[in-house]
Protein backbone atom coordinates (compact mmCIF):
# COMPACT_ATOMS: atom_id res chain seq x y z
CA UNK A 1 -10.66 -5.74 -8.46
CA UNK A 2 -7.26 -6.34 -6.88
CA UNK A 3 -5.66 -3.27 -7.52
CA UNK A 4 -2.17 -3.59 -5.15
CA UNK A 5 -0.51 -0.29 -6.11
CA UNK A 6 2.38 0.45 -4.08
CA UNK A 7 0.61 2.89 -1.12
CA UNK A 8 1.04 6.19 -0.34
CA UNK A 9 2.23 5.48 3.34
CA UNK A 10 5.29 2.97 1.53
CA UNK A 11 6.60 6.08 -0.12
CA UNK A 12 6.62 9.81 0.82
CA UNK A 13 7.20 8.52 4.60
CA UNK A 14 10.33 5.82 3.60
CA UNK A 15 11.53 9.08 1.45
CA UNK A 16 11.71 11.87 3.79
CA UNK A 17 12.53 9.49 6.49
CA UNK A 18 15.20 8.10 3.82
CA UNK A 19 16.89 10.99 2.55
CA UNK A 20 18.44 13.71 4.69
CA UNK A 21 19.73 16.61 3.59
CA UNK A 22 23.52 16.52 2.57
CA UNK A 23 25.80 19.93 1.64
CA UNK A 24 26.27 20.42 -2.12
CA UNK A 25 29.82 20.11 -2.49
CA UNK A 26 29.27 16.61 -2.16
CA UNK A 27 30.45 14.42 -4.87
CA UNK A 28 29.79 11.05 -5.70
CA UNK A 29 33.13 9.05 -4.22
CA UNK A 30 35.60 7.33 -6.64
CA UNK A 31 35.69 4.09 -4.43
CA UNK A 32 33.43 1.27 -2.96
CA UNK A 33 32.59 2.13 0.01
CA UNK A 34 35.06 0.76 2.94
CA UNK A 35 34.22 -1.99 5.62
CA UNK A 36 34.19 0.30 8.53
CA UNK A 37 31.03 2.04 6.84
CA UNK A 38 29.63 -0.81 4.78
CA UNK A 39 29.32 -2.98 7.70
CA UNK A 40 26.30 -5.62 6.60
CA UNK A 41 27.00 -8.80 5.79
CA UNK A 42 25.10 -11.47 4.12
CA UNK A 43 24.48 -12.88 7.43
CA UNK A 44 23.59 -9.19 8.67
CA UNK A 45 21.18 -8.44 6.07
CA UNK A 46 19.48 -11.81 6.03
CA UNK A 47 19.08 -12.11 9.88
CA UNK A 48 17.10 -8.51 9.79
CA UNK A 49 14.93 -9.28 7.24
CA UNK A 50 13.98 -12.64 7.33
CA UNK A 51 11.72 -12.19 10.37
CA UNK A 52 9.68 -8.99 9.32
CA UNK A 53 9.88 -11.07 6.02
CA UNK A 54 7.90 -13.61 7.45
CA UNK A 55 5.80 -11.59 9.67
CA UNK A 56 4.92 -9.87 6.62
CA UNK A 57 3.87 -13.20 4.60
CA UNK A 58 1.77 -13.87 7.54
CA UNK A 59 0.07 -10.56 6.95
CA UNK A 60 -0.93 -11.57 3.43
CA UNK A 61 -1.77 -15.27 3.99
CA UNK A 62 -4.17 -13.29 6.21
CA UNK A 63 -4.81 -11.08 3.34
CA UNK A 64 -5.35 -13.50 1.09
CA UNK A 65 -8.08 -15.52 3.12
CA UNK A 66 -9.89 -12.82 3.84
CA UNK A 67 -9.77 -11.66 0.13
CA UNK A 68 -10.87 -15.54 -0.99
CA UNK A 69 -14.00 -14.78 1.22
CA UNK A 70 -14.85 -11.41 0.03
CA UNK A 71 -13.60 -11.86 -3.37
CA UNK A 72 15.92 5.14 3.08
CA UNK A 73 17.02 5.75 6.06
CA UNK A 74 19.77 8.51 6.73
CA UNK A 75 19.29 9.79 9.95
CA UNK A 76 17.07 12.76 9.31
CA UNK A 77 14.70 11.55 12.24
CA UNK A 78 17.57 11.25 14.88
CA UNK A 79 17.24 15.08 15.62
CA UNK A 80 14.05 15.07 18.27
CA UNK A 81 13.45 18.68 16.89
CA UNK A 82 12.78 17.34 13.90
CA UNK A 83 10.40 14.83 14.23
CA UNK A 84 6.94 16.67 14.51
CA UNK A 85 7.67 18.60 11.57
CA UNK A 86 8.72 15.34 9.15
CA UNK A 87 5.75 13.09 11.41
CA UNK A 88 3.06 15.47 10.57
CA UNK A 89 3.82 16.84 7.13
CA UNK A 90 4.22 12.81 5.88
CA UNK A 91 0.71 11.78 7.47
CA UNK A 92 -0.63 14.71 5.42
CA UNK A 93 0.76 13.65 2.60
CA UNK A 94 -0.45 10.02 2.54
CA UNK A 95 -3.70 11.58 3.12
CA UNK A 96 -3.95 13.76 0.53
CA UNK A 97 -2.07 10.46 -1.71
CA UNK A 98 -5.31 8.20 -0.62
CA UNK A 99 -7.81 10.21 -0.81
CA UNK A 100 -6.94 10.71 -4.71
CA UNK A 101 -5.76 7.58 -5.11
CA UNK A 102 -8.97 5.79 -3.84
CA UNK A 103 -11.09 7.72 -6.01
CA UNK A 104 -8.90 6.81 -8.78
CA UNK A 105 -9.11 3.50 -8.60
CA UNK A 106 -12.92 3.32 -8.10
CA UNK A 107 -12.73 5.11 -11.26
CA UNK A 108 -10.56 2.39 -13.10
CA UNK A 109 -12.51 -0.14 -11.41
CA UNK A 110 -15.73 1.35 -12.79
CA UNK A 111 -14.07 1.51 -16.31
CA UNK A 112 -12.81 -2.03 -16.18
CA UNK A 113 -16.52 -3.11 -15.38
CA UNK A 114 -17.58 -1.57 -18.41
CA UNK A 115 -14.84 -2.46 -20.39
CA UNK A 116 -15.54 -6.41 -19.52
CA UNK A 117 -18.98 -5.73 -21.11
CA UNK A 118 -20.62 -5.56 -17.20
CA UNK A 119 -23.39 -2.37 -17.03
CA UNK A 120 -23.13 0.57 -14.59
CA UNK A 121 -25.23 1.18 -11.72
CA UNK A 122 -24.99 4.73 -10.43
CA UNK A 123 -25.42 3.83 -6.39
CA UNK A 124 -23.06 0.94 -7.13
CA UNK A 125 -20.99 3.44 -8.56
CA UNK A 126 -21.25 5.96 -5.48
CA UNK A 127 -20.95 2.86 -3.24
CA UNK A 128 -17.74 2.23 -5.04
CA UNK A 129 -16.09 5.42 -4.53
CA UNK A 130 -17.00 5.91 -0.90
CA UNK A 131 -15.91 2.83 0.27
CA UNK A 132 -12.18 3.39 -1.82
CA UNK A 133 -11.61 6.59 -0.53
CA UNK A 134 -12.64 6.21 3.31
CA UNK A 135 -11.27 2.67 3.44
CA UNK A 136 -7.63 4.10 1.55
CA UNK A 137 -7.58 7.35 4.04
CA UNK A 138 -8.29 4.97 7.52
CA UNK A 139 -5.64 2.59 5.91
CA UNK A 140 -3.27 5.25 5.24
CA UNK A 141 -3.82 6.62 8.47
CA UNK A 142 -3.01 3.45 10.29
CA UNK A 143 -0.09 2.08 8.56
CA UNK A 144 1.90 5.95 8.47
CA UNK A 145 1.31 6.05 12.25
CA UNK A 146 2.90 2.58 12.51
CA UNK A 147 5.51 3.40 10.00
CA UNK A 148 6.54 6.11 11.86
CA UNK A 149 6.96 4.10 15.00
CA UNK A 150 8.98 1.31 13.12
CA UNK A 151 11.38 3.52 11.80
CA UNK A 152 11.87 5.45 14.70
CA UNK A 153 12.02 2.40 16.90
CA UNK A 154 14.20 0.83 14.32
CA UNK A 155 16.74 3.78 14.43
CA UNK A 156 16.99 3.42 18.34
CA UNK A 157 17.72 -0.22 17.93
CA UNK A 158 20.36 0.80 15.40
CA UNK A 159 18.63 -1.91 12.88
CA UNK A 160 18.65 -0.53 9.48
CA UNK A 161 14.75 0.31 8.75
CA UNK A 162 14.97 -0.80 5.17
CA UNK A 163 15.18 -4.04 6.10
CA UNK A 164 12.16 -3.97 8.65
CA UNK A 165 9.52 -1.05 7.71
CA UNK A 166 9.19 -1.93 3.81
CA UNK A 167 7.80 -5.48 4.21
CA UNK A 168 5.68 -4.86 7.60
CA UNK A 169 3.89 -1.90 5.92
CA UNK A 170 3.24 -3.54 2.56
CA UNK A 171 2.06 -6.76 4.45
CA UNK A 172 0.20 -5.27 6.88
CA UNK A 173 -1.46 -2.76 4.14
CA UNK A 174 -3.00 -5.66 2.02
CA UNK A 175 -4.19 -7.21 5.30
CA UNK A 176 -5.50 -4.01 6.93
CA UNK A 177 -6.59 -2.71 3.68
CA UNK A 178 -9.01 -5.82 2.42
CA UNK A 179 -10.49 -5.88 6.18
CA UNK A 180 -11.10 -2.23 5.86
CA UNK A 181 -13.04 -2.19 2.41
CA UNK A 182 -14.97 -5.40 3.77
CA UNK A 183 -16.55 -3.49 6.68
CA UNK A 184 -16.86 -0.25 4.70
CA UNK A 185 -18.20 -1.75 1.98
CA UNK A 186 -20.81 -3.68 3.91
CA UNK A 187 -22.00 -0.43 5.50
CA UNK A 188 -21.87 1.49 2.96
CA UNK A 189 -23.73 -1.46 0.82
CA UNK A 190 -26.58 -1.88 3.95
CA UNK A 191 -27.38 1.70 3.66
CA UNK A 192 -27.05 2.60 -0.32
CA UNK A 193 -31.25 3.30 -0.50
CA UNK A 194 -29.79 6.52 1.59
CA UNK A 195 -29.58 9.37 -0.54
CA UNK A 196 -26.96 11.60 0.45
CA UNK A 197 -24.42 9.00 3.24
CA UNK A 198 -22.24 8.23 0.05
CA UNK A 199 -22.21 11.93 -1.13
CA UNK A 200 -21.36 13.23 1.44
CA UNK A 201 -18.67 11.14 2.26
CA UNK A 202 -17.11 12.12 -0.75
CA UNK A 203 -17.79 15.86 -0.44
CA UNK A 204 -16.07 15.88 3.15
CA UNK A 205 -13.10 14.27 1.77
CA UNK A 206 -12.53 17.10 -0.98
CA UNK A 207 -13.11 19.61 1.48
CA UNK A 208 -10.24 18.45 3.79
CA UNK A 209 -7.26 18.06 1.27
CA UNK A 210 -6.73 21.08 1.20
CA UNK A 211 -5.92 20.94 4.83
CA UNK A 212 -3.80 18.17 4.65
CA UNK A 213 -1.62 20.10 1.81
CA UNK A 214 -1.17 23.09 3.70
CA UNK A 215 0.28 20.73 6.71
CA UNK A 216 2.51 19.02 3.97
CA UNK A 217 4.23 21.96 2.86
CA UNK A 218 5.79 22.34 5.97
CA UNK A 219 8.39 19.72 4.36
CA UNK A 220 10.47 20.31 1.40
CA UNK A 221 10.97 17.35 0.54
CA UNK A 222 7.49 16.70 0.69
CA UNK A 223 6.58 19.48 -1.60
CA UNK A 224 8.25 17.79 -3.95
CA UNK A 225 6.43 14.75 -3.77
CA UNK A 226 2.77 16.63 -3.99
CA UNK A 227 4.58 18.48 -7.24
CA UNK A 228 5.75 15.81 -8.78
CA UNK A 229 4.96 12.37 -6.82
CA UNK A 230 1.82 11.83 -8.88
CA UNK A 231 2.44 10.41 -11.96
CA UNK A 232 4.39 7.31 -10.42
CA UNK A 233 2.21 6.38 -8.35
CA UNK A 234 -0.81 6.66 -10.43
CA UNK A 235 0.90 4.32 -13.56
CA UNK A 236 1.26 1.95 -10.76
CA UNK A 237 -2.18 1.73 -9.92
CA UNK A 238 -3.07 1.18 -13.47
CA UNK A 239 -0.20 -1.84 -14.03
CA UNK A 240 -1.46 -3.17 -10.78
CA UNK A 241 -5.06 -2.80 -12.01
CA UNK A 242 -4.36 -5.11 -15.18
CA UNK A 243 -3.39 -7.65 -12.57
CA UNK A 244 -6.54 -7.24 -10.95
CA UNK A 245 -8.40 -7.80 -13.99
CA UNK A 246 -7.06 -10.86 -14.53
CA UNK A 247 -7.52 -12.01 -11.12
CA UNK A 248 -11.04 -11.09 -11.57
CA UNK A 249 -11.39 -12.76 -14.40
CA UNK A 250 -10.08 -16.23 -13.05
CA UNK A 251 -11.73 -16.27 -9.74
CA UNK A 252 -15.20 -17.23 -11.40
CA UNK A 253 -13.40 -20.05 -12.95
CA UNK A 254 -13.42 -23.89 -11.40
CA UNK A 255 -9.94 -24.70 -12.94
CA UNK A 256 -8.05 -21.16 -10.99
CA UNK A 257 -9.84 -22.71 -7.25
CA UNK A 258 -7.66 -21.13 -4.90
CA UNK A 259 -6.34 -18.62 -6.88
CA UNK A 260 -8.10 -15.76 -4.81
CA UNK A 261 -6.06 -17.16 -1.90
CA UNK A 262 -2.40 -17.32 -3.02
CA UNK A 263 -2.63 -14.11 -4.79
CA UNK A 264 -1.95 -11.62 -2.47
CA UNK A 265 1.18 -13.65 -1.03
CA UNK A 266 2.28 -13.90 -4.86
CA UNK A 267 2.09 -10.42 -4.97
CA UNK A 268 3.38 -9.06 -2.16
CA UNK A 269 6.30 -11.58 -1.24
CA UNK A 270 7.57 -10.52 -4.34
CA UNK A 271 6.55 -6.60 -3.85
CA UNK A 272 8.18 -6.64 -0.41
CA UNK A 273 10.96 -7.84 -1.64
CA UNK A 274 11.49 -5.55 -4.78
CA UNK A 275 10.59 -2.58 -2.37
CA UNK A 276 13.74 -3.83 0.34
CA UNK A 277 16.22 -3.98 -2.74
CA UNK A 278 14.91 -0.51 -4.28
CA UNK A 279 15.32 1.22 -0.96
CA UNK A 280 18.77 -0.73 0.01
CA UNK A 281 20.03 0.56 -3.20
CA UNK A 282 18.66 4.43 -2.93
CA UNK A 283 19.85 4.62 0.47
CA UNK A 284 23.28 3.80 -0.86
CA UNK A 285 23.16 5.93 -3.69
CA UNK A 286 22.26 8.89 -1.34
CA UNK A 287 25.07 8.27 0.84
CA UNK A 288 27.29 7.74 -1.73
CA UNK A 289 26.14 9.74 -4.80
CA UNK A 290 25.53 13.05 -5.79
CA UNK A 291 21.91 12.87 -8.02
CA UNK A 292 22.91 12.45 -11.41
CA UNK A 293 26.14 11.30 -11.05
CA UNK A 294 26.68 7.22 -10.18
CA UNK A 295 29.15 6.19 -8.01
CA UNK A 296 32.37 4.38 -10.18
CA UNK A 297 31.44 0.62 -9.08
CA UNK A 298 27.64 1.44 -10.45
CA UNK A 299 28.69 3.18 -13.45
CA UNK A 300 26.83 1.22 -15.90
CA UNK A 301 23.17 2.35 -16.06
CA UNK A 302 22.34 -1.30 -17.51
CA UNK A 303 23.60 -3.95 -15.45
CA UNK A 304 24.17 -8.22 -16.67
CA UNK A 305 22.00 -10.00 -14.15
CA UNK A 306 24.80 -11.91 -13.48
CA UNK A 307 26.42 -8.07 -11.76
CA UNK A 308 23.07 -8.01 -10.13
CA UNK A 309 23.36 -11.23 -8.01
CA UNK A 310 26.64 -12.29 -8.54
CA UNK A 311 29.45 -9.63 -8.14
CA UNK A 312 30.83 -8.48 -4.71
CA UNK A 313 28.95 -5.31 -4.31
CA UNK A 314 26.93 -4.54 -1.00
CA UNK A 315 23.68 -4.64 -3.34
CA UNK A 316 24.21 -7.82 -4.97
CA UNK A 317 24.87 -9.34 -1.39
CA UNK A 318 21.28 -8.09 -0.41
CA UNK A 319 19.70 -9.33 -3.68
CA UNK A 320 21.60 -13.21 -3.56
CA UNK A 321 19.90 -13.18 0.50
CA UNK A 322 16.51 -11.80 -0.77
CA UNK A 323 16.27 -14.41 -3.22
CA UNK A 324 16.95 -17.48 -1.25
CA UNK A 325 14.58 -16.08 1.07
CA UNK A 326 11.53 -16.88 -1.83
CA UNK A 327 11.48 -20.67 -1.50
CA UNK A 328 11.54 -21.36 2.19
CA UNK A 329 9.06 -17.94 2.91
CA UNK A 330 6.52 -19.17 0.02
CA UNK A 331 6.74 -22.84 1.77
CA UNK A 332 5.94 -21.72 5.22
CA UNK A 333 3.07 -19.52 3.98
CA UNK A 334 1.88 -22.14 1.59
CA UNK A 335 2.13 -23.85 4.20
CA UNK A 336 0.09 -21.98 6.44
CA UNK A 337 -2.56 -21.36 3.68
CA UNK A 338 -3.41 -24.96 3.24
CA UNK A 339 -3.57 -25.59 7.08
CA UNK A 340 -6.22 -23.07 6.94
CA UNK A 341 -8.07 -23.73 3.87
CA UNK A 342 -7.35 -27.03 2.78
CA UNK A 343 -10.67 -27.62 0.69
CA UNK A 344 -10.42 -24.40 -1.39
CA UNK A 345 -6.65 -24.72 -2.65
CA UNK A 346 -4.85 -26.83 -4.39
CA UNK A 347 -1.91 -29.09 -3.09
CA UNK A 348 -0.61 -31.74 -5.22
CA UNK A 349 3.44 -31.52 -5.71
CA UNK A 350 3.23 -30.42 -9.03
CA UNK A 351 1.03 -27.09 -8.41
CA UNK A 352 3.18 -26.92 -4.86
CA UNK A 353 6.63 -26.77 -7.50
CA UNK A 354 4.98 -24.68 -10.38
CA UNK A 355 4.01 -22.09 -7.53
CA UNK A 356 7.57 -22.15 -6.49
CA UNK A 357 9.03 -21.93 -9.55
CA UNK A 358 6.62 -18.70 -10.35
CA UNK A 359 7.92 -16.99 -7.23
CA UNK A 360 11.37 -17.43 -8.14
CA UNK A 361 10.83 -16.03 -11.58
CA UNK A 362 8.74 -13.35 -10.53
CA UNK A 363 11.56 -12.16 -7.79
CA UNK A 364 14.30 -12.66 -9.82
CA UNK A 365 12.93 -10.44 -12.56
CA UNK A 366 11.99 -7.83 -10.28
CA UNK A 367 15.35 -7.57 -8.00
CA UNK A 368 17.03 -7.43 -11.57
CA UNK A 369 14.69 -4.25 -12.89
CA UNK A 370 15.12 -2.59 -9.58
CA UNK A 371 18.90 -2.45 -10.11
CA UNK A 372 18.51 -1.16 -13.81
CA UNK A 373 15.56 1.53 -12.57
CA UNK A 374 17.47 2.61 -9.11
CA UNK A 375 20.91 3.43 -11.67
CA UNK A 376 18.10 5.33 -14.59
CA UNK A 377 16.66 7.23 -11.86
CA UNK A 378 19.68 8.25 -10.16
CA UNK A 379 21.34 9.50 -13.65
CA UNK A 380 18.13 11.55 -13.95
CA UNK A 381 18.50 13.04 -10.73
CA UNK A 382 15.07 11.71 -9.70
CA UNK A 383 14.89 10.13 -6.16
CA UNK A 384 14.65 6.47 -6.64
CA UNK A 385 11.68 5.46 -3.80
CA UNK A 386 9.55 8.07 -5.32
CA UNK A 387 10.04 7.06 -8.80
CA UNK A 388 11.03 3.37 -9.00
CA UNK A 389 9.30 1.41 -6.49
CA UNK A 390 5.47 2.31 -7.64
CA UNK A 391 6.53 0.79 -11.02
CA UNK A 392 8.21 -2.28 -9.54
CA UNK A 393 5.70 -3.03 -7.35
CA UNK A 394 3.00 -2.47 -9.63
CA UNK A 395 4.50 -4.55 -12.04
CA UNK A 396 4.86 -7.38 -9.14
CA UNK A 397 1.10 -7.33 -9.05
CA UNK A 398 0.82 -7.99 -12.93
CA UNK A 399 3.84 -10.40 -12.83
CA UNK A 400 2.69 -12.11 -9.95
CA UNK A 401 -0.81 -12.22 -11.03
CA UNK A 402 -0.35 -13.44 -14.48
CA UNK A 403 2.65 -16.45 -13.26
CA UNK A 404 0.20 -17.51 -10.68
CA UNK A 405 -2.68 -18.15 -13.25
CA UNK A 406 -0.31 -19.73 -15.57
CA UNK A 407 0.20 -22.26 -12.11
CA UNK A 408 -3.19 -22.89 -12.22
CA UNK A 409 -3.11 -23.34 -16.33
CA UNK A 410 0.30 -25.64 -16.34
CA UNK A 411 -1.13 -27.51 -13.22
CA UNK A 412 -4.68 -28.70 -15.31
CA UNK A 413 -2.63 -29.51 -18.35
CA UNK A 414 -0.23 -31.88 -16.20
CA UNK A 415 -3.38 -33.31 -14.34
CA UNK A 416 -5.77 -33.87 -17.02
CA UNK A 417 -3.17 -34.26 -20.04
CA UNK A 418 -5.22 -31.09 -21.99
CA UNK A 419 -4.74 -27.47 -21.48
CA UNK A 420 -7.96 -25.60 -19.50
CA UNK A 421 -9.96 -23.18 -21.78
CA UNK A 422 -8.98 -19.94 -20.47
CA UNK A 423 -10.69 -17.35 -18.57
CA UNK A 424 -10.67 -15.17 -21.59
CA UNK A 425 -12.25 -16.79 -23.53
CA UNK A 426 -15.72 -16.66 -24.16
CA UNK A 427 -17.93 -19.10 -22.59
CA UNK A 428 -19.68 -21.82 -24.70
CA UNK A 429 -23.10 -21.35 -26.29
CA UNK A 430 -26.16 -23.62 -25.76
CA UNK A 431 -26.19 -26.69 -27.84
């Protein structure tokens, strides 16, 4: 089951990294903000993300592949004395996030299975859960280590980290991630006739959460996030879920060949994109803002797509460069995809322009909601990259997920002049 929820290491780390503290007087300003300290340009904003944008499709070509075979940044860092304390209390916290995460979504895995009419097997089961929670803790583990050099590194460069940690992390987490679970899973699948390995996996994990909360309290901000972090996150793994179940319901089918392969990049080109415009826009809200108050040029809590991409604001500069970057990024990993596996995708023109077509819809929809949820959030004085990007991305996976097998529908009609049964429904009796 491909369930891409937005990690743990993609939020509380971008949010404490994202949001330092600022006095209370402060009230959100009556004016756009001036050049001198709204300073990116198109040509700014483009040139910093296109390459971790790309690096990051490379990640989940990668991802991809291996999956076809397996089937807010303001400164609170810069002060050295306060980089142990935000370091360690944010690894915590993506520990404690993936070890209940993973065993959540073994859970909804299991229930899917038995939803789909397939039968439970109880060391299956404990297979399940012990390879999602070690393989989500080493993952989480890796990536907030390297998130925490990438935005410190980015900081000394004076690049803005939205525009570089988002997509890295998110790419690098689906590739990372799906090599993780393979090896796990393989171990843990060699040696399931052993009794108490799985168990006890399990059992250690519980017992060291606690830990890791104690460690994460050392961070307000972060306190927060254990309080009331949950719930976001969580939804999000269920939306991403249904995506899953479709996937797994198309992979088995001849019609959806290389559908296992383009998924991931589906999904995350248009999750790592949703994620840089949600955090663009929070980070500008926090300078700029005072929670529940919007700035005057944001006023409206429901924006006309055409204010999203098309006005003058800083925000709909970022989303009119994030867009254009969908067509040439999906080419070159397309691209890169067929090179690879030529004999398990499809590449006539017409699947190669329904494919492109699907990205742009998917991103288009998703920069759009991101500018209506960033402006909800805000009035409810709830922190934007805690509360908005877990939806959006989650709802990437489904959007992505579902446009992609309508590809692979639209594509059959076109070549054989009749519409493919569909994976859902139920397969023929004998005659």
């Amino acid at each position: 089951m491909e369930t891409r929820q937005r990690r743990p290491e993609e939020l509380g780390l971008l949010q404490a990294f994202g949001t330092g503290s600022r006095p209370d007087s402060q009230r959100a300003a009556s004016t756009p903000p001036g050049p001198e300290l709204s300073r990116e340009t198109a040509w700014s904003i483009g040139s910093q993300v296109t390459l971790p944008f790309l690096f990051a499709g490379l990640g989940l070509s990668g991802a991809g592949i291996l999956l076809h075979y397996f089937q807010a940044n303001t400164g609170q860092i810069d002060d050295p004395r306060e980089q142990y304390r935000v370091v360690s209390s944010n690894l915590a916290l993506v520990q404690v996030q993936a070890a209940v995460v993973g065993l959540l979504a073994a859970v909804a895995a299991l229930l899917l299975g038995l939803a789909s009419g397939q039968g439970l097997d109880v060391v299956e089961a404990q297979v399940l859960c012990a390879s999602s929670v070690l393989t989500a803790s080493l993952a989480a583990c890796a990536l907030g280590t390297l998130m925490v050099c990438i935005v410190v590194g980015a900081r000394k460069l004076g690049v803005n980290p939205d525009n570089i940690a988002t997509p890295i992390a998110a790419s690098l987490g689906d590739l990372i991630t799906l090599s993780l679970l393979a090896v796990v899973s393989s171990f843990f699948y060699r040696h399931r006739d052993s009794q108490y390995l799985t168990p006890l996996v399990c059992v250690g994990f519980a017992a060291l959460t606690p830990a890791c909360v104690l460690i994460a309290k050392q961070n307000p901000p972060v306190v927060r996030i254990l309080k009331f972090g949950w719930f976001p996150i969580v939804l999000a793994m269920l939306v991403s879920s249904l995506g899953g179940l479709i996937l797994n319901k198309t992979l088995s089918q001849p019609q959806f060949r290389g559908m296992a392969v383009f998924a991931p990049i589906m999904c995350g080109v248009g999750g790592n994109l949703v994620a840089i415009q949600t955090s663009r826009i929070s980070t500008h809200l926090h300078l700029w803002g005072t929670p529940g108050v919007l700035p005057l040029w944001m006023k409206k809590c429901w924006p006309s797509p055409c204010s999203t991409f098309c006005s003058s604001e800083i925000n709909a500069t970022s989303a009119r460069v994030l867009l254009v970057l969908v067509v040439p990024g999906h080419l070159a990993f397309f691209s890169i995809v067929s090179l690879l596996e030529s004999q398990s995708v499809p590449s006539e023109r017409t699947f190669v322009l329904l494919y492109l077509l699907a990205g742009l819809v998917q991103v288009t929809v998703l920069l759009h909601l991101a500018d209506v949820a960033v402006r909800l959030a805000w009035r409810r004085a709830l922190d934007p990259d805690d509360h908005c990007i877990p939806y959006l991305t989650g709802l990437g996976d489904l959007l992505g997920t579902g446009l992609l097998a309508l590809c692979f529908l639209a594509h059959g009609l076109l070549r054989t002049g009749m519409w493919p049964s569909s994976p859902l429904d139920p397969a023929p009796g004998p005659s």
